[in-house]
PDB file of N, CA and C in Angstrom:
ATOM      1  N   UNK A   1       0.815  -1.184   0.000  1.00  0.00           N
ATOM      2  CA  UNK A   1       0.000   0.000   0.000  1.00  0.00           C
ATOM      3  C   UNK A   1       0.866   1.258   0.000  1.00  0.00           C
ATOM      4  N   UNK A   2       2.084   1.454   0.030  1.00  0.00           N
ATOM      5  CA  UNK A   2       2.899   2.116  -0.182  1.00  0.00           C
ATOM      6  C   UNK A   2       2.962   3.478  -1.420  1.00  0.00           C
ATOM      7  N   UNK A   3       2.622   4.598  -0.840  1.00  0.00           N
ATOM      8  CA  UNK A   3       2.357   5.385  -1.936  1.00  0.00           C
ATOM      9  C   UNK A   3       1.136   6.070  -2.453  1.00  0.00           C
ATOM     10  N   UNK A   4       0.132   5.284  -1.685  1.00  0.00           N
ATOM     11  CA  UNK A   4      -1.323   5.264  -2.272  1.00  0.00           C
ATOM     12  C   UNK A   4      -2.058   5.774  -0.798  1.00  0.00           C
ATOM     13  N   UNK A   5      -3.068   6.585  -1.320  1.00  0.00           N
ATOM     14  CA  UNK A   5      -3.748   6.965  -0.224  1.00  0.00           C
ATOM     15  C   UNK A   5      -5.108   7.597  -0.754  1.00  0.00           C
ATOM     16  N   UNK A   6      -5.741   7.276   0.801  1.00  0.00           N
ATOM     17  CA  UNK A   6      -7.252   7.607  -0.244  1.00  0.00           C
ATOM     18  C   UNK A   6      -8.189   8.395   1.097  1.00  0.00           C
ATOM     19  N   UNK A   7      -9.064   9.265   0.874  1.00  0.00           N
ATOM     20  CA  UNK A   7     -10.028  10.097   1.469  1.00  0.00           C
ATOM     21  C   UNK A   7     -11.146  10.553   1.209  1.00  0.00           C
ATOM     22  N   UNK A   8     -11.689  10.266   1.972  1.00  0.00           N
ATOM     23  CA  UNK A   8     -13.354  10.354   1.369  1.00  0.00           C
ATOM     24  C   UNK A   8     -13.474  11.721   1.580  1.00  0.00           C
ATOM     25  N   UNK A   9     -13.874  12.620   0.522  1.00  0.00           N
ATOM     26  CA  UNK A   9     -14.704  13.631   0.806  1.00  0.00           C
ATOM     27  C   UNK A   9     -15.704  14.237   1.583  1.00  0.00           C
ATOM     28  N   UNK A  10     -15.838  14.280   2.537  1.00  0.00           N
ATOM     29  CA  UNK A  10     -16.946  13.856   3.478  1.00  0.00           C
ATOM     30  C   UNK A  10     -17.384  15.495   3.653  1.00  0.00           C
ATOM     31  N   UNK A  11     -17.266  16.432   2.920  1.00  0.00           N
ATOM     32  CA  UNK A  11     -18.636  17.636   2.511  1.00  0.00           C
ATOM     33  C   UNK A  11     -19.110  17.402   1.840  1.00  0.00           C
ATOM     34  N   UNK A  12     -18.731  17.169   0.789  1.00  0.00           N
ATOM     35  CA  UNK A  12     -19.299  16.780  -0.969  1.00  0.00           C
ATOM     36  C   UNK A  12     -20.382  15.778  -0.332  1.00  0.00           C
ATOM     37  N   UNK A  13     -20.280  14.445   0.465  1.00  0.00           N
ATOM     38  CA  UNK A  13     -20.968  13.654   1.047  1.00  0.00           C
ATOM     39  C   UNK A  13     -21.994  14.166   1.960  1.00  0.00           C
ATOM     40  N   UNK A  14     -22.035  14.812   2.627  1.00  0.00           N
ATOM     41  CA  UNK A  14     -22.609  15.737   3.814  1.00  0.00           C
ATOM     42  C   UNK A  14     -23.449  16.504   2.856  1.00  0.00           C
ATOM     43  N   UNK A  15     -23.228  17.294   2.295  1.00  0.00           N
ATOM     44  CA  UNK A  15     -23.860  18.339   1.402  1.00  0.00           C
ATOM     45  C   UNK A  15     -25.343  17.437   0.638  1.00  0.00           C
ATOM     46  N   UNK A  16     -25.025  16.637  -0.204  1.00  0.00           N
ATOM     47  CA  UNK A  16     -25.986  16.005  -0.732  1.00  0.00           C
ATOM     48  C   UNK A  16     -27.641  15.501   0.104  1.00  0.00           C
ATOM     49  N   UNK A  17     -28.531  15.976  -0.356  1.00  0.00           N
ATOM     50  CA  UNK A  17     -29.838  15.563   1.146  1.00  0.00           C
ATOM     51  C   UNK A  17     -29.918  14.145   0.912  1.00  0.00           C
ATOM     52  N   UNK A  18     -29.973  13.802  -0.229  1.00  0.00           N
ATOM     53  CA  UNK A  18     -30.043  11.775  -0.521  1.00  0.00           C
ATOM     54  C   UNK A  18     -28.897  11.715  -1.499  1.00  0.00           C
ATOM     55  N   UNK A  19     -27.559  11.257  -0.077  1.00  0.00           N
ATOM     56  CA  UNK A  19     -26.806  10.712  -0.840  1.00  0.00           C
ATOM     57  C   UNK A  19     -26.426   9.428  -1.542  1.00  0.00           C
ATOM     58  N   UNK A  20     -25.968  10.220  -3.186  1.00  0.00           N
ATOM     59  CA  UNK A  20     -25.966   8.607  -4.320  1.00  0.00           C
ATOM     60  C   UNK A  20     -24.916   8.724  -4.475  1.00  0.00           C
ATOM     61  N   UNK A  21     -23.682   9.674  -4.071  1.00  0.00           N
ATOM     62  CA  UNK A  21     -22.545   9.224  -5.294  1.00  0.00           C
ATOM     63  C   UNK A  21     -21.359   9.871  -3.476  1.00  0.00           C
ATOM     64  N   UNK A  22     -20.250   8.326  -3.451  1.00  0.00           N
ATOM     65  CA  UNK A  22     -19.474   9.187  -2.605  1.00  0.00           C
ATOM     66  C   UNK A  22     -18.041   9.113  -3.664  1.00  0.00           C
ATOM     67  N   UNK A  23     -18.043  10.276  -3.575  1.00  0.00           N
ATOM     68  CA  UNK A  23     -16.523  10.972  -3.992  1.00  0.00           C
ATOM     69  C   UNK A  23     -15.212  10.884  -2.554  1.00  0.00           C
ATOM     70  N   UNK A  24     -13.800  10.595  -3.448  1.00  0.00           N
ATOM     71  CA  UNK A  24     -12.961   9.859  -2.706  1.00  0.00           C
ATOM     72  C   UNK A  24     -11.128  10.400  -3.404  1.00  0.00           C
ATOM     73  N   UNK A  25     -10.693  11.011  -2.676  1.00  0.00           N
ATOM     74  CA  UNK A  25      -9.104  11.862  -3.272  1.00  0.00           C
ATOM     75  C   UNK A  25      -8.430  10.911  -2.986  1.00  0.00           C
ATOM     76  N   UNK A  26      -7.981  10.005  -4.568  1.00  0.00           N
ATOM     77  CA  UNK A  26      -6.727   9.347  -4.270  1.00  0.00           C
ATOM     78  C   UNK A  26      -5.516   9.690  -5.142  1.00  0.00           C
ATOM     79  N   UNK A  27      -4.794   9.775  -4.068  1.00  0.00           N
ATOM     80  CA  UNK A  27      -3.162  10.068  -4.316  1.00  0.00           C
ATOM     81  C   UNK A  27      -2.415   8.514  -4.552  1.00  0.00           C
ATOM     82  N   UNK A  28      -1.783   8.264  -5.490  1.00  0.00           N
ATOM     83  CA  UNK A  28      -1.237   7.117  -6.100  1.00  0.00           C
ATOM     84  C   UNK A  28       0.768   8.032  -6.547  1.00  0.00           C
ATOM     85  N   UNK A  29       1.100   6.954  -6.920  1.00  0.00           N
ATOM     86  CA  UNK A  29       2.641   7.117  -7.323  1.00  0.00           C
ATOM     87  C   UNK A  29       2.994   6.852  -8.639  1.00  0.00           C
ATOM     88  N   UNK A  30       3.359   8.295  -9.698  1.00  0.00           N
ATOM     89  CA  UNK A  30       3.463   8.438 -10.779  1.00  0.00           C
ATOM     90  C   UNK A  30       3.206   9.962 -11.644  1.00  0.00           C
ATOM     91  N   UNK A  31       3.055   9.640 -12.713  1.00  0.00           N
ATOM     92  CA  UNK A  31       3.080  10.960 -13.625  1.00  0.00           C
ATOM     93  C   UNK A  31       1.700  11.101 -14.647  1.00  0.00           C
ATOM     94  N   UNK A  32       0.888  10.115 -14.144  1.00  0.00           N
ATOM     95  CA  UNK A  32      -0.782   9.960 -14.738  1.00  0.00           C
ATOM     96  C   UNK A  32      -1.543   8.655 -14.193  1.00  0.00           C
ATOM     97  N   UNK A  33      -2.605   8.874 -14.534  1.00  0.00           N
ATOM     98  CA  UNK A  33      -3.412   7.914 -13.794  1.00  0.00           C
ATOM     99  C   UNK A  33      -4.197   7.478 -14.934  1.00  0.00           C
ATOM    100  N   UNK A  34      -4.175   6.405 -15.107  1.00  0.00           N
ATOM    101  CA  UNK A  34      -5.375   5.505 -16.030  1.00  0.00           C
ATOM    102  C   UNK A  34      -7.035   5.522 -15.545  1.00  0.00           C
ATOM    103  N   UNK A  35      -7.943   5.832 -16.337  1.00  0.00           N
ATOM    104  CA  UNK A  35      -8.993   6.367 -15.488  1.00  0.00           C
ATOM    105  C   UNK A  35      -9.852   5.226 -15.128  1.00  0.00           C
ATOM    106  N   UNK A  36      -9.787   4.254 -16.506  1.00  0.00           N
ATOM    107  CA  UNK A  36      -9.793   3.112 -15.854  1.00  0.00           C
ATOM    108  C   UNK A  36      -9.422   1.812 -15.265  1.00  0.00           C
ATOM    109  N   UNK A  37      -8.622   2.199 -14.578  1.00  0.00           N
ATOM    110  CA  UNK A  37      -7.841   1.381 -13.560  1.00  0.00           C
ATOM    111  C   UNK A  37      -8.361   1.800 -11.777  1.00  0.00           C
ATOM    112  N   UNK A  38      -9.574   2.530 -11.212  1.00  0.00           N
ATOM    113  CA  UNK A  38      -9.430   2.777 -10.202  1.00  0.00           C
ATOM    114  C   UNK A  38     -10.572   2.019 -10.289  1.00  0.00           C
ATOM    115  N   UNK A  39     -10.811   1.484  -8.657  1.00  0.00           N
ATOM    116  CA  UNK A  39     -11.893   0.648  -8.418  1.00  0.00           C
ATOM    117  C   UNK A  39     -12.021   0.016  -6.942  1.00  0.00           C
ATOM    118  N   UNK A  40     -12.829  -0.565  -6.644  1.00  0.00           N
ATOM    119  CA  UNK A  40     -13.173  -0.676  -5.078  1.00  0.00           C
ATOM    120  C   UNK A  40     -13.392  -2.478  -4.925  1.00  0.00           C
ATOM    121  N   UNK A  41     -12.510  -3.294  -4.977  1.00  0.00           N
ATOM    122  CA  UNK A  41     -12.619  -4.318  -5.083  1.00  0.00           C
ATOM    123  C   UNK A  41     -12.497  -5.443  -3.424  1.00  0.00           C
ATOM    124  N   UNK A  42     -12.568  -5.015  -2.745  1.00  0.00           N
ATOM    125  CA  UNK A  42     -12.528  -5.582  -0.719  1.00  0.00           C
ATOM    126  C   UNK A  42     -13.232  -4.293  -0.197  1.00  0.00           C
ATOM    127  N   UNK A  43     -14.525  -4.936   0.285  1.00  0.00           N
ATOM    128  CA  UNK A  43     -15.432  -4.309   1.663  1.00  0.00           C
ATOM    129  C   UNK A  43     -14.812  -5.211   2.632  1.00  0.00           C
ATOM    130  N   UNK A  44     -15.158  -4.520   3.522  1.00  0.00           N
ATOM    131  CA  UNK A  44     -15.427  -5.218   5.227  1.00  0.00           C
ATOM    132  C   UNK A  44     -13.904  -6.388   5.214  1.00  0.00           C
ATOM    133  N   UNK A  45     -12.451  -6.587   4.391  1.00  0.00           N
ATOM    134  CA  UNK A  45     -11.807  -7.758   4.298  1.00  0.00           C
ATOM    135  C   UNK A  45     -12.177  -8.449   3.339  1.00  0.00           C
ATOM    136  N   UNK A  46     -13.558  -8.195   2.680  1.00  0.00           N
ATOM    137  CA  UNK A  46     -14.201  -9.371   1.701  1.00  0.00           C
ATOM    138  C   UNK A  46     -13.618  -8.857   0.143  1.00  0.00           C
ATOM    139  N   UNK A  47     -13.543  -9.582  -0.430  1.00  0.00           N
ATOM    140  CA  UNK A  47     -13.295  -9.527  -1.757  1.00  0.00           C
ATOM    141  C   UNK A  47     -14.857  -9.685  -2.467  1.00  0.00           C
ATOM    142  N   UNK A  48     -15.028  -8.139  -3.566  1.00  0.00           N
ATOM    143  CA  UNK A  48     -16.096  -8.351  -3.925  1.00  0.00           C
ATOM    144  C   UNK A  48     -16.262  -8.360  -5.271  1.00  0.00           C
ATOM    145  N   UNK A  49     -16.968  -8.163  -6.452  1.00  0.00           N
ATOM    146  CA  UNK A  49     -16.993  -7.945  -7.704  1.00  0.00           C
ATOM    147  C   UNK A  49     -16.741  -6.333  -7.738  1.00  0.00           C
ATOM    148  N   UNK A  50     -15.619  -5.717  -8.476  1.00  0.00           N
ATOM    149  CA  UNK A  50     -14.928  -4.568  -8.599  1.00  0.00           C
ATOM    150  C   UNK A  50     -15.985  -3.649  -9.164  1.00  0.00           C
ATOM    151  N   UNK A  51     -16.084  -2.397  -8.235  1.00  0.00           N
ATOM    152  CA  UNK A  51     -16.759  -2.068  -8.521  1.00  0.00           C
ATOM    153  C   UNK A  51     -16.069  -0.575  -9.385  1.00  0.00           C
ATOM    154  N   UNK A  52     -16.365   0.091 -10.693  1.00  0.00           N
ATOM    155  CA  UNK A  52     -15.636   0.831 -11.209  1.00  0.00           C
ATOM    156  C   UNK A  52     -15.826   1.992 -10.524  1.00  0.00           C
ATOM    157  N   UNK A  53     -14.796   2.697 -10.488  1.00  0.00           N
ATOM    158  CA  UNK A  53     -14.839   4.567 -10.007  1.00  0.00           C
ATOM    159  C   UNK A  53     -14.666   5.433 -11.190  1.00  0.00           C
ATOM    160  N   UNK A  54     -15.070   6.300 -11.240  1.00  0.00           N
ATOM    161  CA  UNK A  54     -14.742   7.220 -12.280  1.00  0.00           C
ATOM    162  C   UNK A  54     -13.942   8.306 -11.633  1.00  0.00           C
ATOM    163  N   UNK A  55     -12.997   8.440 -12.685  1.00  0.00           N
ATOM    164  CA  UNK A  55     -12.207   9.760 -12.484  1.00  0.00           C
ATOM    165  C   UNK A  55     -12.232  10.971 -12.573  1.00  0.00           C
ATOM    166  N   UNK A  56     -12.792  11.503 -11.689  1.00  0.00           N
ATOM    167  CA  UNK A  56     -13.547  13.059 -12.635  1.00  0.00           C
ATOM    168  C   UNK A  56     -12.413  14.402 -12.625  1.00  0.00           C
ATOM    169  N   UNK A  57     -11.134  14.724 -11.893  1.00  0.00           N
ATOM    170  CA  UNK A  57     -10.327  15.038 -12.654  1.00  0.00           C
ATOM    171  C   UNK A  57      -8.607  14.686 -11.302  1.00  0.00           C
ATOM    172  N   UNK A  58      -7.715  14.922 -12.335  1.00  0.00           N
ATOM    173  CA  UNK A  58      -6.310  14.346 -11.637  1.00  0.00           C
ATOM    174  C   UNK A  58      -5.088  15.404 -11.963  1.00  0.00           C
ATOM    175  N   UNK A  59      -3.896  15.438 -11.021  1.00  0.00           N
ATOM    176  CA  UNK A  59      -3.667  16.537 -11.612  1.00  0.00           C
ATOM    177  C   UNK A  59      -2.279  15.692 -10.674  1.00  0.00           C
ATOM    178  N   UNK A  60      -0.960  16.564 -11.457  1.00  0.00           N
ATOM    179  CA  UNK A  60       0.391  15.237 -11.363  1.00  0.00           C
ATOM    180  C   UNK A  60       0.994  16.477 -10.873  1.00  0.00           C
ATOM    181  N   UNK A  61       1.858  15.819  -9.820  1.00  0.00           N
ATOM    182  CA  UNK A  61       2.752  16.869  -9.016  1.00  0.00           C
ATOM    183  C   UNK A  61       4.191  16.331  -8.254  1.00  0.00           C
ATOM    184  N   UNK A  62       5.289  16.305  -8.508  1.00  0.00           N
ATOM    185  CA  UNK A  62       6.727  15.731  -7.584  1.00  0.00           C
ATOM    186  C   UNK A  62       6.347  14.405  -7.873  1.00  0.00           C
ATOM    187  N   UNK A  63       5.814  13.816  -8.351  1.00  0.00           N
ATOM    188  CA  UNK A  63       6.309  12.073  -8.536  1.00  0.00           C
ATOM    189  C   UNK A  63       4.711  11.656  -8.302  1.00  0.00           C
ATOM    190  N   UNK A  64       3.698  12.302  -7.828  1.00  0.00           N
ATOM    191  CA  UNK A  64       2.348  11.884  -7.524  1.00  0.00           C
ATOM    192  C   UNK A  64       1.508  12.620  -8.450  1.00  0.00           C
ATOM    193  N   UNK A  65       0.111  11.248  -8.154  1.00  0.00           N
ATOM    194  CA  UNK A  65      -1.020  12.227  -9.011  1.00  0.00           C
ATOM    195  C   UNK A  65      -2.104  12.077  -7.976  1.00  0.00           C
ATOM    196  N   UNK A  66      -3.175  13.044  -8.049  1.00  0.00           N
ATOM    197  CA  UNK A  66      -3.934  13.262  -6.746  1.00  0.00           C
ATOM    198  C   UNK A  66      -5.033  13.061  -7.941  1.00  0.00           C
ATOM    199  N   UNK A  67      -6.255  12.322  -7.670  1.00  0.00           N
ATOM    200  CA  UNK A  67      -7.345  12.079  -8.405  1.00  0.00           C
ATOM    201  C   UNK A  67      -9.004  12.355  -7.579  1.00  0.00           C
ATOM    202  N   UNK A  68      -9.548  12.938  -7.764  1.00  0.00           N
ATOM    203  CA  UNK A  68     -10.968  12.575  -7.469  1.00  0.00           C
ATOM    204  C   UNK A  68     -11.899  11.555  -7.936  1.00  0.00           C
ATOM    205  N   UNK A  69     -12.361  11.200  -7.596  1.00  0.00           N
ATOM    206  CA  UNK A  69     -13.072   9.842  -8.176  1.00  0.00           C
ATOM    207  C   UNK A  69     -14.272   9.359  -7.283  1.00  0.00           C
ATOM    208  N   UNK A  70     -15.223   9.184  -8.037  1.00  0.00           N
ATOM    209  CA  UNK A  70     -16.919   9.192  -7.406  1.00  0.00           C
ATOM    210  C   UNK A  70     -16.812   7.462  -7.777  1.00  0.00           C
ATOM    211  N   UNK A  71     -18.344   6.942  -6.546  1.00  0.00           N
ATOM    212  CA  UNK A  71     -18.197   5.684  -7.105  1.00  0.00           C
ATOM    213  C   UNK A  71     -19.871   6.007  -6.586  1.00  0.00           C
ATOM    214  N   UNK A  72     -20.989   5.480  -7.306  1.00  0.00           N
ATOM    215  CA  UNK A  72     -22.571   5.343  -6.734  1.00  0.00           C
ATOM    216  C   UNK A  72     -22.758   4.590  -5.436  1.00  0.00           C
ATOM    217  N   UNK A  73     -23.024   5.683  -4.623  1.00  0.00           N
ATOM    218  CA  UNK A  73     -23.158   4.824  -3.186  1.00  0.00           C
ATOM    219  C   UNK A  73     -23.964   3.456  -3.071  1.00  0.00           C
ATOM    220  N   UNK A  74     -25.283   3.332  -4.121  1.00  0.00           N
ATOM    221  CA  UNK A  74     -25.867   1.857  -4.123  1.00  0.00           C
ATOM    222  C   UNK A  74     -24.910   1.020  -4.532  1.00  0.00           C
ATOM    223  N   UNK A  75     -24.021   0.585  -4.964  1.00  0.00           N
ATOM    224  CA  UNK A  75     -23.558  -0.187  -5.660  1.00  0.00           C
ATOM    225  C   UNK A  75     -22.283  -0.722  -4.649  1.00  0.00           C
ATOM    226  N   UNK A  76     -22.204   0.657  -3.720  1.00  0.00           N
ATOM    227  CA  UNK A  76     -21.737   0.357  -2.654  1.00  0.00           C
ATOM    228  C   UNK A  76     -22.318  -0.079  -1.025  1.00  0.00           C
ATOM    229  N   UNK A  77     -23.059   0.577  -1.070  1.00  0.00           N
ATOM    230  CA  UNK A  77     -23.564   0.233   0.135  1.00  0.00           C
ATOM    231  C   UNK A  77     -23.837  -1.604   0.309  1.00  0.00           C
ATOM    232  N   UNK A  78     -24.194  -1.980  -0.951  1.00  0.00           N
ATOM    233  CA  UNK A  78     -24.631  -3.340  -0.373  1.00  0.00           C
ATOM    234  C   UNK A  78     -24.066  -4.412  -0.062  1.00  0.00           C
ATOM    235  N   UNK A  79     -22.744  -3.668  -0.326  1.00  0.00           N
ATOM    236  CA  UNK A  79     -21.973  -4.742   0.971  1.00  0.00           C
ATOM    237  C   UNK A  79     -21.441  -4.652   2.164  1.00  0.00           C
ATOM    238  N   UNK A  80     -22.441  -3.110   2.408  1.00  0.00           N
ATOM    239  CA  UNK A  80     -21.963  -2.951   3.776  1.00  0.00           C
ATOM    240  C   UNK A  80     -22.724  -3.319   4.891  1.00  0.00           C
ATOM    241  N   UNK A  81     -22.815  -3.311   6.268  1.00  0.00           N
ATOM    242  CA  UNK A  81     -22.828  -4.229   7.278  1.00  0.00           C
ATOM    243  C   UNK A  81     -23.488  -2.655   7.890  1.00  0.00           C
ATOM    244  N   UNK A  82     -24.079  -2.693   9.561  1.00  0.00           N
ATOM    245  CA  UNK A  82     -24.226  -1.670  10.272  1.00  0.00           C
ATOM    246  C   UNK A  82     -23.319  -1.124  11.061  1.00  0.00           C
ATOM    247  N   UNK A  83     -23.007   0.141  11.238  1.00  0.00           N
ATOM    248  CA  UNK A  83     -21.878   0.444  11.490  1.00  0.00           C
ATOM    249  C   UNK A  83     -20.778   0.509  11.418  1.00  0.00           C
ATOM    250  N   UNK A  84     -19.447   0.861  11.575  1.00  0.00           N
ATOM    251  CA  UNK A  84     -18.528   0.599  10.755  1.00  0.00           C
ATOM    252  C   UNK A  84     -17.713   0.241   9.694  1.00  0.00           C
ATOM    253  N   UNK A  85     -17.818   0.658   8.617  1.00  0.00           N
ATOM    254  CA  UNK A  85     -17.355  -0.474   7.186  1.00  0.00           C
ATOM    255  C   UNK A  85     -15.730   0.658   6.416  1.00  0.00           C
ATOM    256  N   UNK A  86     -15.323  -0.761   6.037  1.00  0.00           N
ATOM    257  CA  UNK A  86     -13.943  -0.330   5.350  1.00  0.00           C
ATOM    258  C   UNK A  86     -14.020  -0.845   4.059  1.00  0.00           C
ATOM    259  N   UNK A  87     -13.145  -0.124   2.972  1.00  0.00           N
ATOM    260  CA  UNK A  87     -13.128  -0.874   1.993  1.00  0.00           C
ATOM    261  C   UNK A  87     -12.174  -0.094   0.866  1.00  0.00           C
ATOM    262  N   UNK A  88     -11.350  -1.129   0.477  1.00  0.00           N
ATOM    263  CA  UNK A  88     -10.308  -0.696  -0.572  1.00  0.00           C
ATOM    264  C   UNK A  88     -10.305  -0.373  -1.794  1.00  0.00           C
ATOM    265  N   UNK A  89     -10.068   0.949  -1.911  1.00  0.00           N
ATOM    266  CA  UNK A  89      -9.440   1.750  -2.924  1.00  0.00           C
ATOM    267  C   UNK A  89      -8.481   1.029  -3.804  1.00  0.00           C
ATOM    268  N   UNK A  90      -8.600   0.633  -5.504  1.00  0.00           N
ATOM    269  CA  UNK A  90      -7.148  -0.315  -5.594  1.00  0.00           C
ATOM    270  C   UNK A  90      -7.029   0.625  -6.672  1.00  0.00           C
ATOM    271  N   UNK A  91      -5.640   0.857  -7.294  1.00  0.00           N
ATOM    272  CA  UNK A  91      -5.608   1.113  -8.828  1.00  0.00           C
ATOM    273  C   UNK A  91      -4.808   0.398  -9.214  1.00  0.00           C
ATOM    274  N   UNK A  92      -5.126  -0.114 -10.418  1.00  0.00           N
ATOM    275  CA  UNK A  92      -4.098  -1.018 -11.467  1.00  0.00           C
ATOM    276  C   UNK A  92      -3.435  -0.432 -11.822  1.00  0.00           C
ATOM    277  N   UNK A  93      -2.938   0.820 -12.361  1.00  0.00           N
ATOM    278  CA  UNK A  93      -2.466   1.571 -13.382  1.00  0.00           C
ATOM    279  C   UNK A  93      -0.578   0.986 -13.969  1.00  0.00           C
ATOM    280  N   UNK A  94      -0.280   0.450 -12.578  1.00  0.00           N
ATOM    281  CA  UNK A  94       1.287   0.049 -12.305  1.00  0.00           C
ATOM    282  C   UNK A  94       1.362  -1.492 -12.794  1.00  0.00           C
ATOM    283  N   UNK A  95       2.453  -1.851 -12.709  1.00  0.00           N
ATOM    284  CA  UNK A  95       3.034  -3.380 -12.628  1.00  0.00           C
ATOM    285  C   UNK A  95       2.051  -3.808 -11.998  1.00  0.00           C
ATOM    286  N   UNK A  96       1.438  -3.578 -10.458  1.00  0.00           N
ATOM    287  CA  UNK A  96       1.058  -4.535  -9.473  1.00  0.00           C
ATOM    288  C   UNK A  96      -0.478  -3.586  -8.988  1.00  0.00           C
ATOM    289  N   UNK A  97      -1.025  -4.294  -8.367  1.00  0.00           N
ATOM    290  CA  UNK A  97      -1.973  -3.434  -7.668  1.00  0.00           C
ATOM    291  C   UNK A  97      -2.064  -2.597  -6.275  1.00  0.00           C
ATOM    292  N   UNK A  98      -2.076  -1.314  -6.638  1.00  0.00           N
ATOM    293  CA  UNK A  98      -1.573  -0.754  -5.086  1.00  0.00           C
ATOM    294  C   UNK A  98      -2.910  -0.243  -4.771  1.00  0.00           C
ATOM    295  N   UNK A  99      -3.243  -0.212  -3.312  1.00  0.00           N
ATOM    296  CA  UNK A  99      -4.747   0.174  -2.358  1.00  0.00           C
ATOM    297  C   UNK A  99      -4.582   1.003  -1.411  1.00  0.00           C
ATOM    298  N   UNK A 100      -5.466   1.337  -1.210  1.00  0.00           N
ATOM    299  CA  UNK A 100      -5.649   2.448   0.489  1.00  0.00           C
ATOM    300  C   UNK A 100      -6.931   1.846   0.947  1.00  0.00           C
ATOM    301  N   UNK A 101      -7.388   1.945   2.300  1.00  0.00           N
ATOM    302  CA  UNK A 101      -8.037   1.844   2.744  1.00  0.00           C
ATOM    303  C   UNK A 101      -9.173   2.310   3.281  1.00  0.00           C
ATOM    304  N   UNK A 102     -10.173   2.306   3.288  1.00  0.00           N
ATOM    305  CA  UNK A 102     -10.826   3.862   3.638  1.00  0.00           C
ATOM    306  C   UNK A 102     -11.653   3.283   4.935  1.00  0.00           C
ATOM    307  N   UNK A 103     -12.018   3.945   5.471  1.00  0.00           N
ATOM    308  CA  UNK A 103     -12.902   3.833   7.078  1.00  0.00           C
ATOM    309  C   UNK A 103     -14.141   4.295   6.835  1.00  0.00           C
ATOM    310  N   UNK A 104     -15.135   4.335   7.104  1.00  0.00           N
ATOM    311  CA  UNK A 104     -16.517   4.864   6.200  1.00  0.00           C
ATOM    312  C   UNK A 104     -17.483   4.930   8.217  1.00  0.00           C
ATOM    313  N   UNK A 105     -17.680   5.346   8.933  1.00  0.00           N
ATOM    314  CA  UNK A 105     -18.984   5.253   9.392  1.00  0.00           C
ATOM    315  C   UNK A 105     -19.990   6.200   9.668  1.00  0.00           C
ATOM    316  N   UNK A 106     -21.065   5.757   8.813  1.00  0.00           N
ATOM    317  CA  UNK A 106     -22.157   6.782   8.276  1.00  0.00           C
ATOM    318  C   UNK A 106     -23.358   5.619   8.649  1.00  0.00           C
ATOM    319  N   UNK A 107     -24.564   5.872   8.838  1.00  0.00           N
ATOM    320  CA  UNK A 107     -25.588   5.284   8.841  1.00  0.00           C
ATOM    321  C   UNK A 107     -26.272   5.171   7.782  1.00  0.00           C
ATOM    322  N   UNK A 108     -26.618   4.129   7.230  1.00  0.00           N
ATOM    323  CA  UNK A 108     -27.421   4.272   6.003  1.00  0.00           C
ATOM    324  C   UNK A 108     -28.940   4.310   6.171  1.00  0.00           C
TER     325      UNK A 108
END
């Protein structure tokens, strides 16, 4: 996980009255980001069917690129549990797959 880091937006999230879409700043290691290569593939430890993120914009700075990227909260939520849920951020873009982790607790 080295390199990679990820943060949920949590105004953009807050702001919305029925939220559908959570937006998420990931910082990865490099000079561009493949847009599709980001994706949310482990809730809760579980390995799930990858779910795609979109990149809505990225911008490259000293060896990193910092990305925004929305993913539809239904598509997420349903593998989440009550209370507490985690779940990994991965991007392919490299040789290997690098992740962050994110911490999420919100009530649905």
């Amino acid at each position: 996980m080295s390199g990679t880091s990820a943060e949920i937006l949590l105004d953009d999230f807050l702001a919305q009255k029925k939220p559908e879409i959570l937006k998420v700043r990931l910082t990865v290691s490099g000079d561009a980001i493949k847009t599709d290569a980001v994706r949310i593939d482990s809730v809760n430890g579980k390995e799930v069917t990858p779910i795609t993120m979109t990149v809505l914009e990225s911008k490259a700075e000293d060896g990193e690129v910092t990305a925004v990227c929305e993913v539809k909260l239904k598509a997420l939520a349903k593998h989440f549990q009550k209370g507490v849920n985690r779940f990994e951020v991965a991007y392919l873009g490299g040789e290997e797959r690098s992740a962050a982790e994110v911490i999420l607790d919100v009530q649905m």
